[in-house]
Protein backbone atom coordinates (compact mmCIF):
# COMPACT_ATOMS: atom_id res chain seq x y z
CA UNK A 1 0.00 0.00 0.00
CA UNK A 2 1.66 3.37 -1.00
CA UNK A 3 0.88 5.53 2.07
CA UNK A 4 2.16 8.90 0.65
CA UNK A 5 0.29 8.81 -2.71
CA UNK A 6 -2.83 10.95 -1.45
CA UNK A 7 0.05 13.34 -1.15
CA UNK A 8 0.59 13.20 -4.10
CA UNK A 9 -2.46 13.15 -6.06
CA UNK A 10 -2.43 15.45 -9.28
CA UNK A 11 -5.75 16.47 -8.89
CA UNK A 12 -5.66 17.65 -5.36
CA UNK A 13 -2.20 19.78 -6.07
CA UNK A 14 -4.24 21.55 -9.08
CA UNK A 15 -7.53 22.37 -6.40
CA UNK A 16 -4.40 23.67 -3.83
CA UNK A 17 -2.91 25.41 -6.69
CA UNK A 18 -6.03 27.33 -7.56
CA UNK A 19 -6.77 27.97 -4.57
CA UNK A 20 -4.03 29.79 -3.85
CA UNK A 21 -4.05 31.77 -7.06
CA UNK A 22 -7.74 32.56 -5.71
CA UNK A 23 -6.18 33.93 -2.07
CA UNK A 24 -3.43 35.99 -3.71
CA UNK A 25 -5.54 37.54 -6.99
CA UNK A 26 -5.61 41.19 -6.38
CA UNK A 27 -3.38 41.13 -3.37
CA UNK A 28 -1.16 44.26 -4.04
CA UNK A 29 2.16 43.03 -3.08
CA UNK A 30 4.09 40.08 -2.91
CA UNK A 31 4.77 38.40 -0.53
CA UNK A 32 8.46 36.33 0.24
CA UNK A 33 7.78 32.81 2.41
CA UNK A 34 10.87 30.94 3.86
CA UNK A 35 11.12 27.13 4.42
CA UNK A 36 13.59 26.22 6.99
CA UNK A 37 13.97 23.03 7.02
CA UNK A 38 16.44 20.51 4.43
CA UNK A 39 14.10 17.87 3.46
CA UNK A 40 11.70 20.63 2.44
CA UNK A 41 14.07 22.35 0.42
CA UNK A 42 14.56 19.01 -1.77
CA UNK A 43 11.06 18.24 -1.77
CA UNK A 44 10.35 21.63 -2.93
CA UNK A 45 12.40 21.27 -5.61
CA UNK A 46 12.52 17.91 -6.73
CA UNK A 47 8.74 18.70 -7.39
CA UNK A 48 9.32 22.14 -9.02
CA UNK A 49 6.53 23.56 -6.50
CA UNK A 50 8.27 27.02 -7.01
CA UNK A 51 7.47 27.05 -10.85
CA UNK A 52 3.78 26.25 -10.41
CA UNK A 53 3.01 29.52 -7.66
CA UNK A 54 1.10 32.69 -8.67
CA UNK A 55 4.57 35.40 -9.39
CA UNK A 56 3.19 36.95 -6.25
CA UNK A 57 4.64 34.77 -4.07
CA UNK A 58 8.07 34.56 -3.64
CA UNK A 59 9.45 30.86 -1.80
CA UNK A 60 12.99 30.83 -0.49
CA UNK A 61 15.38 28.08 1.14
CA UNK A 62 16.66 29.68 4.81
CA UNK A 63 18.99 27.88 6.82
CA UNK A 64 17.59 24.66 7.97
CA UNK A 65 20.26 22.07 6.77
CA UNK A 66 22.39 21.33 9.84
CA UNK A 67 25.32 20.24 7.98
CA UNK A 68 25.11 23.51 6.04
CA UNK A 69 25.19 25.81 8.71
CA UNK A 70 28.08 24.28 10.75
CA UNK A 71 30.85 26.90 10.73
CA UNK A 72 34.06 26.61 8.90
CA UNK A 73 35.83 26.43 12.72
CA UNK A 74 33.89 23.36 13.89
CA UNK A 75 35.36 21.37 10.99
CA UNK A 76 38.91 22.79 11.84
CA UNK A 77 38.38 21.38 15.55
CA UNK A 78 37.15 18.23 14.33
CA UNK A 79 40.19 17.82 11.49
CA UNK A 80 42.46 18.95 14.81
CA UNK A 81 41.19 16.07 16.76
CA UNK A 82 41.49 13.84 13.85
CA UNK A 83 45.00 14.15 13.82
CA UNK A 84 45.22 12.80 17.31
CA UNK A 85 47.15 9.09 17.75
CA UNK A 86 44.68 6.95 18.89
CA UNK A 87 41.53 8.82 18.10
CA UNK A 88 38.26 7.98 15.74
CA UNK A 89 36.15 10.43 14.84
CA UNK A 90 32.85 8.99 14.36
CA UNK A 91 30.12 10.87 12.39
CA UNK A 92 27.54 11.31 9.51
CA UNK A 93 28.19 10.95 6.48
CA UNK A 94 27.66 14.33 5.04
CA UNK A 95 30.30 16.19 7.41
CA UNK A 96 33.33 14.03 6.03
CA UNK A 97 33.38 15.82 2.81
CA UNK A 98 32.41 19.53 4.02
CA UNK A 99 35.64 21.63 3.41
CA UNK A 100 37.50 23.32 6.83
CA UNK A 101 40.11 26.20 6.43
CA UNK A 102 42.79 23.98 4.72
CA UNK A 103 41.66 20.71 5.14
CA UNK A 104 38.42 17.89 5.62
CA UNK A 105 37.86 14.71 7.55
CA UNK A 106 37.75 13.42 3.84
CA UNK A 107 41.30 14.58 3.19
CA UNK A 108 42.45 13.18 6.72
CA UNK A 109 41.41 10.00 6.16
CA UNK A 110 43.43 9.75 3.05
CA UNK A 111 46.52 11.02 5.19
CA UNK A 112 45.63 7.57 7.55
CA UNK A 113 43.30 9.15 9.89
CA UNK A 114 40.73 6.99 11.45
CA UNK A 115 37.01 8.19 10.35
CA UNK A 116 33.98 6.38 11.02
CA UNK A 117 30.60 6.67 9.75
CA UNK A 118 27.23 5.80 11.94
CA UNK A 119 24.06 5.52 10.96
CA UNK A 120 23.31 6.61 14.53
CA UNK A 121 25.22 7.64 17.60
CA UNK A 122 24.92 4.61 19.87
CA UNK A 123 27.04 2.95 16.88
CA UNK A 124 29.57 4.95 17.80
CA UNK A 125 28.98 4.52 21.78
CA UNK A 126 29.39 0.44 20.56
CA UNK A 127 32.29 0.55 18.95
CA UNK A 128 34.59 2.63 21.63
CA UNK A 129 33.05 -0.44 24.10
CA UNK A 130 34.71 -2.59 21.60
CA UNK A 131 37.78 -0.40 21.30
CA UNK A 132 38.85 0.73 24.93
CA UNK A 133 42.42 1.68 23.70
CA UNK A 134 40.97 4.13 21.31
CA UNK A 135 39.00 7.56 21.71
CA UNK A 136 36.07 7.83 20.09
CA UNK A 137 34.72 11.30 19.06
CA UNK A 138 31.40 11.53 17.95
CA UNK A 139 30.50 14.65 15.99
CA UNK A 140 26.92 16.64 17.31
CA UNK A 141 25.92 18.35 14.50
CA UNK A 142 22.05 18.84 14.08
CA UNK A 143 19.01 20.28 15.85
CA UNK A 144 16.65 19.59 17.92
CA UNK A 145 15.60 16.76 16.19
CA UNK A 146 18.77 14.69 16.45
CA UNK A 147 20.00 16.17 19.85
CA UNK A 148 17.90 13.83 22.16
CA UNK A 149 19.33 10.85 20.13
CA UNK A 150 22.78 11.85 21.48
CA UNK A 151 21.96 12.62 24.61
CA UNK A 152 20.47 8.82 24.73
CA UNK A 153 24.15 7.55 23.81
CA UNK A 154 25.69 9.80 26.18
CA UNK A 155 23.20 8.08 28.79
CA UNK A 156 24.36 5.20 27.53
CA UNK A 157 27.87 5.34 27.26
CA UNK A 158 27.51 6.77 30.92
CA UNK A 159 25.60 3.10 32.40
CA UNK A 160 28.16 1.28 30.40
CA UNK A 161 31.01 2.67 31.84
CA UNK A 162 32.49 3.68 28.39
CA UNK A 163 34.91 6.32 29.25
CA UNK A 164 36.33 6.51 25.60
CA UNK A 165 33.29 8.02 24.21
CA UNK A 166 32.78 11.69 24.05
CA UNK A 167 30.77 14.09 21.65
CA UNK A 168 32.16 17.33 19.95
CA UNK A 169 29.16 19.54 20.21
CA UNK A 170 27.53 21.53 17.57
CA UNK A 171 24.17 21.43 18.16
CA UNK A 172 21.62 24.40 17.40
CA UNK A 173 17.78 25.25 17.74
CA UNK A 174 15.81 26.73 15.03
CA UNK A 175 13.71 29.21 16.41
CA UNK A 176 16.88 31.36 16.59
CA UNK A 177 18.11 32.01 13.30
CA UNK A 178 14.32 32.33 12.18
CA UNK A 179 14.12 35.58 14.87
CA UNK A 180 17.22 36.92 13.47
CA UNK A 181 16.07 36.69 9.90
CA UNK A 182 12.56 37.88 10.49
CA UNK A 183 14.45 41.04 11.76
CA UNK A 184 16.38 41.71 9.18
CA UNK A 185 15.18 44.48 6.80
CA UNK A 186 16.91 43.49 3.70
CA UNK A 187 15.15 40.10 3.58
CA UNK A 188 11.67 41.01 4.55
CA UNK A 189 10.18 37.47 5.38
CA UNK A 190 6.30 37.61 5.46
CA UNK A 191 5.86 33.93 6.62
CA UNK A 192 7.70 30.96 7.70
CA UNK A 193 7.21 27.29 6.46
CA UNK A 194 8.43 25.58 9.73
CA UNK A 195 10.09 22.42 9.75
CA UNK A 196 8.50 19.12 10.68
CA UNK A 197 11.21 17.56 12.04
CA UNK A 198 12.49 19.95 14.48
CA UNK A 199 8.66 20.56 15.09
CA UNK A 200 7.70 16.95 16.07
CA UNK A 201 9.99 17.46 19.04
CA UNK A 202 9.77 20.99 20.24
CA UNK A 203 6.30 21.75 19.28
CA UNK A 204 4.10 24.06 16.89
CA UNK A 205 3.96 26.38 20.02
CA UNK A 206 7.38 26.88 19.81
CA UNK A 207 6.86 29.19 17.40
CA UNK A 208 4.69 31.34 19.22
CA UNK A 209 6.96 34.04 20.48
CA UNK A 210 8.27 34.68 17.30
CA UNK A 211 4.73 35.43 16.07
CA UNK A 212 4.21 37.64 18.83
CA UNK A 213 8.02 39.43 18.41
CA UNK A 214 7.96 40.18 14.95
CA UNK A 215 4.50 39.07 13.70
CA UNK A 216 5.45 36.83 11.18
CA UNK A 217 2.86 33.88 10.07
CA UNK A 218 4.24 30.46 10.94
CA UNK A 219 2.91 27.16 9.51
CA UNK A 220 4.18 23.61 10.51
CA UNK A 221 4.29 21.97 6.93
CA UNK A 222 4.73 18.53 6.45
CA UNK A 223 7.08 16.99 3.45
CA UNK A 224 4.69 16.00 0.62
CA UNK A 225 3.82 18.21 -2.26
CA UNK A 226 0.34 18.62 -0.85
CA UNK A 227 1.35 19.05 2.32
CA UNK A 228 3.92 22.09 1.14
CA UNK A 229 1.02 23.50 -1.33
CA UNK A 230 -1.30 23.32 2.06
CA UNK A 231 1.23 25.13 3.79
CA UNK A 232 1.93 27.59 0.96
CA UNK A 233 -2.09 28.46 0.74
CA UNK A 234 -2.59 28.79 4.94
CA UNK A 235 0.20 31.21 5.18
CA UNK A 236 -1.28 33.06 2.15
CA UNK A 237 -4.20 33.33 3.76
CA UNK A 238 -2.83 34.43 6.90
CA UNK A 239 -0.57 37.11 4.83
CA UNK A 240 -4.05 38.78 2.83
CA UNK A 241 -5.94 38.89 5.76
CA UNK A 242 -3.45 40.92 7.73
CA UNK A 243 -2.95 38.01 10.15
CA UNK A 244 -0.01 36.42 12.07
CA UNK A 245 -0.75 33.46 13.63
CA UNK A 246 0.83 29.68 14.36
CA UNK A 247 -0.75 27.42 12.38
CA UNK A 248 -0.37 23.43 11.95
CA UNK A 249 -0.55 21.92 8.63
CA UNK A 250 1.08 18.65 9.84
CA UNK A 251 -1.08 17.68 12.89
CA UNK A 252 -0.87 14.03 12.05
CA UNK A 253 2.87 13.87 13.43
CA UNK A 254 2.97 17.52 15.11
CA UNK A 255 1.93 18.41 18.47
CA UNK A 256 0.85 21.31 19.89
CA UNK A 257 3.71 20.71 22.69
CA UNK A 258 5.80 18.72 21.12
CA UNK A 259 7.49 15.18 22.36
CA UNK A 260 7.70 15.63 26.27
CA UNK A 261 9.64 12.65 26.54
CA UNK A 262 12.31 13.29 23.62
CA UNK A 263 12.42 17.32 25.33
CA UNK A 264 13.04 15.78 28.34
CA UNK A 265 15.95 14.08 27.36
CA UNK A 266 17.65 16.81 25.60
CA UNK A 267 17.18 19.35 29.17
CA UNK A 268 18.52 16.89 30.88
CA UNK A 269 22.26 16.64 29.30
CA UNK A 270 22.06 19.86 27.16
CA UNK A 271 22.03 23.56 28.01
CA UNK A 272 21.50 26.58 25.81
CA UNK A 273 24.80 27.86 24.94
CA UNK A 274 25.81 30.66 22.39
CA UNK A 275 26.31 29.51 18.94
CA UNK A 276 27.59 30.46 15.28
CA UNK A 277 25.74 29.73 12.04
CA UNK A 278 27.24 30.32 9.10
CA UNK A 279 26.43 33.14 7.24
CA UNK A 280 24.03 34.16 10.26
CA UNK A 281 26.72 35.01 12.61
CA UNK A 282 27.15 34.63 16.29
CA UNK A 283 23.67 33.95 18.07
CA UNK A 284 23.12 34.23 21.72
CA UNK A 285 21.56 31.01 23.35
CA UNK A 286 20.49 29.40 19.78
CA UNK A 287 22.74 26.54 20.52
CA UNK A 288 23.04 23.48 22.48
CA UNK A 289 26.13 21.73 25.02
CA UNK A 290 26.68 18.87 27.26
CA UNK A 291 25.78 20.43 31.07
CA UNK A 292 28.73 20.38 33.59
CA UNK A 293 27.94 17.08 35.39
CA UNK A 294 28.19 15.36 31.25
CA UNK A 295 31.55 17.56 31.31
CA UNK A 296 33.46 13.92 31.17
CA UNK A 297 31.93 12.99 27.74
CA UNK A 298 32.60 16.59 26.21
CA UNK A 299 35.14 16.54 23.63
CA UNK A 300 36.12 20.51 23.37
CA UNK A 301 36.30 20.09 27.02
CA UNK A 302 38.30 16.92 27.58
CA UNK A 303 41.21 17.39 24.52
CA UNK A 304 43.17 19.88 24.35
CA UNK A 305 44.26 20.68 20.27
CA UNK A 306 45.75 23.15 18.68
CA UNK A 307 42.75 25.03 16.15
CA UNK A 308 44.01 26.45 12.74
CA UNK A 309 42.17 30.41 12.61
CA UNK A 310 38.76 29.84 10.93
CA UNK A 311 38.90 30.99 7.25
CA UNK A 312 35.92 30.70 4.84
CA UNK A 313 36.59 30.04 1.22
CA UNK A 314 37.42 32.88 -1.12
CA UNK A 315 33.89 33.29 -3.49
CA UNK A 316 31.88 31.18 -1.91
CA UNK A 317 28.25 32.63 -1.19
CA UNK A 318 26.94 29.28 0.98
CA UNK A 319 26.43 31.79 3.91
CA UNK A 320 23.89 34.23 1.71
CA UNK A 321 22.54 31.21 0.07
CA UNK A 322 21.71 30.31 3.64
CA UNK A 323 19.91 33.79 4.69
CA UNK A 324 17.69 33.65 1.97
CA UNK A 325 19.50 36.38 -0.11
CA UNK A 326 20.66 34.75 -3.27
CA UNK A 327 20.20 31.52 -4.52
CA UNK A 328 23.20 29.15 -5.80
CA UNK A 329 23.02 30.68 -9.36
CA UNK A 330 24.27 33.49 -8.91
CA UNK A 331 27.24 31.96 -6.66
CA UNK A 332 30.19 32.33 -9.54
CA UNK A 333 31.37 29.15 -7.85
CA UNK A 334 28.20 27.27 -8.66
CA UNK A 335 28.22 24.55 -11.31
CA UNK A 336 32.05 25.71 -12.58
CA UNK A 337 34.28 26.04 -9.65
CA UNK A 338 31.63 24.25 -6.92
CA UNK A 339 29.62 20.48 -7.77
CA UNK A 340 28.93 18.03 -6.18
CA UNK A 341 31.87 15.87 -6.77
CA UNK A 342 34.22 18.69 -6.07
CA UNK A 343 31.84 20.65 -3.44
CA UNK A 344 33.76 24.26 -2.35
CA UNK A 345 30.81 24.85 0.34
CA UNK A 346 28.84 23.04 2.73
CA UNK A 347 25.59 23.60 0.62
CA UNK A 348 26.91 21.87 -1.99
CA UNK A 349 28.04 18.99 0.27
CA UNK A 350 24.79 18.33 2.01
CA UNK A 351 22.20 16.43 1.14
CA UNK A 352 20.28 18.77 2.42
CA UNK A 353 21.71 21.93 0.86
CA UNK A 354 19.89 23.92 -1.45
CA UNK A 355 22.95 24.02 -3.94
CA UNK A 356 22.71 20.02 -3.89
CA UNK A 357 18.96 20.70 -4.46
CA UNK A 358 19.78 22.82 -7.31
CA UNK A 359 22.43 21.13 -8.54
CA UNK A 360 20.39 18.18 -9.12
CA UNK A 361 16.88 19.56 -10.02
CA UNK A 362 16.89 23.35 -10.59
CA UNK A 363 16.00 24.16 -14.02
């Protein structure tokens, strides 16, 4: 039985499709919408939703691939700690080709350095049990979705006794960068497409203050073309009515508050900490690390390596890409300098990124 095929249905994406022409006809204005989350950005465009919306309405990729917004410096610590004798850095496989100052965890492990891919972090907290004369680093990158996953292996690793474990921490929330973008007058967002991952865990309320801060419509959106054309037409509506609201497209996995159990997790080993996003800059509390009494399993914390100075790659745009400013075509890297098999910035790396997404199905 193929579950998502409703979601697909040709017939239902034209009735979405008109009415949304019918919301927006006469509106004077347009009207910009962000998504901020990865997996929509490739279903957006693997469906070539943007092609098919009234010219009115303006849909842009923000930053909500994780990989994409780690900063040039967290690669540099992690190639640093690859470089230790005796160390494994254990991670996903998108960050082992993302590009540091001078270097990758790609290039590393062509100079003998020991990288290993998981498929999820207790894999990691498995093999250093296996391994006791080795450290094993596993890299945090992600948001909220993916944090309480880590803080299960650091749990685990914990009960096990495995000392050899430890995390390098990069982990962000979303509703940050979405404040710091709604701000910003040169973008002018009118309304958000939130992201159903991060949104399964912290809630659809979680949006709420940033309706109330900077009255911006927010709609939890699920993945599906009719669940993006949905999402497209509520926040439309919201937008010609003069309305800013929190609204949930994707009830059938989203919560009003969220997963208690999976938030519960994550305040339990994680604090807010200050954190940088590239492209966005330094933002107070929008990121996540290990609190004091998980000190033991905290990789900045517990090695001490020497960090080449952070220095992003001459002509690259990924960081405006990211805010919503430009989009990869009119990078001069994009599709000469930058592809995929020869990726100059993290966008292009990612499976995720919206240069990957436009590599493979922009016009």
């Amino acid at each position: 039985m193929n579950l998502t095929a409703a979601f697909r249905d040709p017939q239902l994406a034209r009735g979405q499709l008109d009415a949304i022409a019918k919301t927006v006809a006469g509106y004077d204005g347009g009207m910009t919408l962000m998504e901020v989350c990865g997996t929509h950005t490739m279903a957006i465009y693997q469906h070539g939703i943007r092609a098919l919306l009234p010219e009115q309405i303006r849909l842009i990729s923000g930053p909500g691939c994780p990989v994409c917004v780690t900063p040039v410096g967290f690669v540099d610590h992690a190639v640093a700690l690859a470089r230790r004798p005796q160390t494994v850095i254990a991670t996903f496989g998108d960050m082992v080709r993302v590009p540091g100052s001078t270097s990758s965890l790609m290039r590393e492990q062509a100079s003998a350095a020991q990288i290993l891919i998981v498929y999820s972090p207790l894999d990691a907290v498995t093999f250093a049990e296996k391994h006791p004369e080795l450290e094993v680093v596993f890299l945090g990158v992600g948001f909220e979705t993916t944090t309480p996953t880590i803080a299960g292996a650091v749990l685990t690793a914990e009960r096990k006794g495995v000392k050899n474990f430890s995390v390098l921490c990069s982990h962000k929330t979303m509703p940050g960068p979405m404040a710091a973008l709604a701000a910003d007058p040169e973008l002018q967002v009118d309304g958000y497409l939130c992201p159903a991952h991060v949104s399964a865990i912290i809630g659809a309320d979680a949006y709420r203050p940033l309706v109330e801060a900077y009255n911006v419509p927010c709609v939890v959106t699920g993945f599906e073309p009719l669940d993006v054309l949905q999402g497209v037409l509520m926040l439309a509506k919201q937008i010609v009515a003069g309305e800013a609201k929190v609204e949930n497209q994707y009830r059938r996995v989203v919560q009003p508050q969220g997963n208690p159990k999976a938030l519960g997790l994550l305040w339990q080993l994680f604090e807010p900490s200050d954190a940088r996003w590239r492209g966005i800059g330094d933002l107070p509390g929008s990121g996540l690390q290990l609190r004091p009494a998980y000190a033991l399993f905290d990789a900045a914390k517990k090695f001490s390596v020497e960090i080449e100075p952070a220095r992003e790659h001459a002509g690259c745009l990924c960081g405006e890409i990211l805010k919503g400013k430009i989009t990869p075509p009119q990078c001069p890297l994009f599709r000469t300098v930058c592809t995929p098999e020869q990726p100059v910035g993290a966008c292009m790396v990612s499976s995720e990124g919206t240069c990957a997404a436009e590599y493979k199905y922009g016009s």
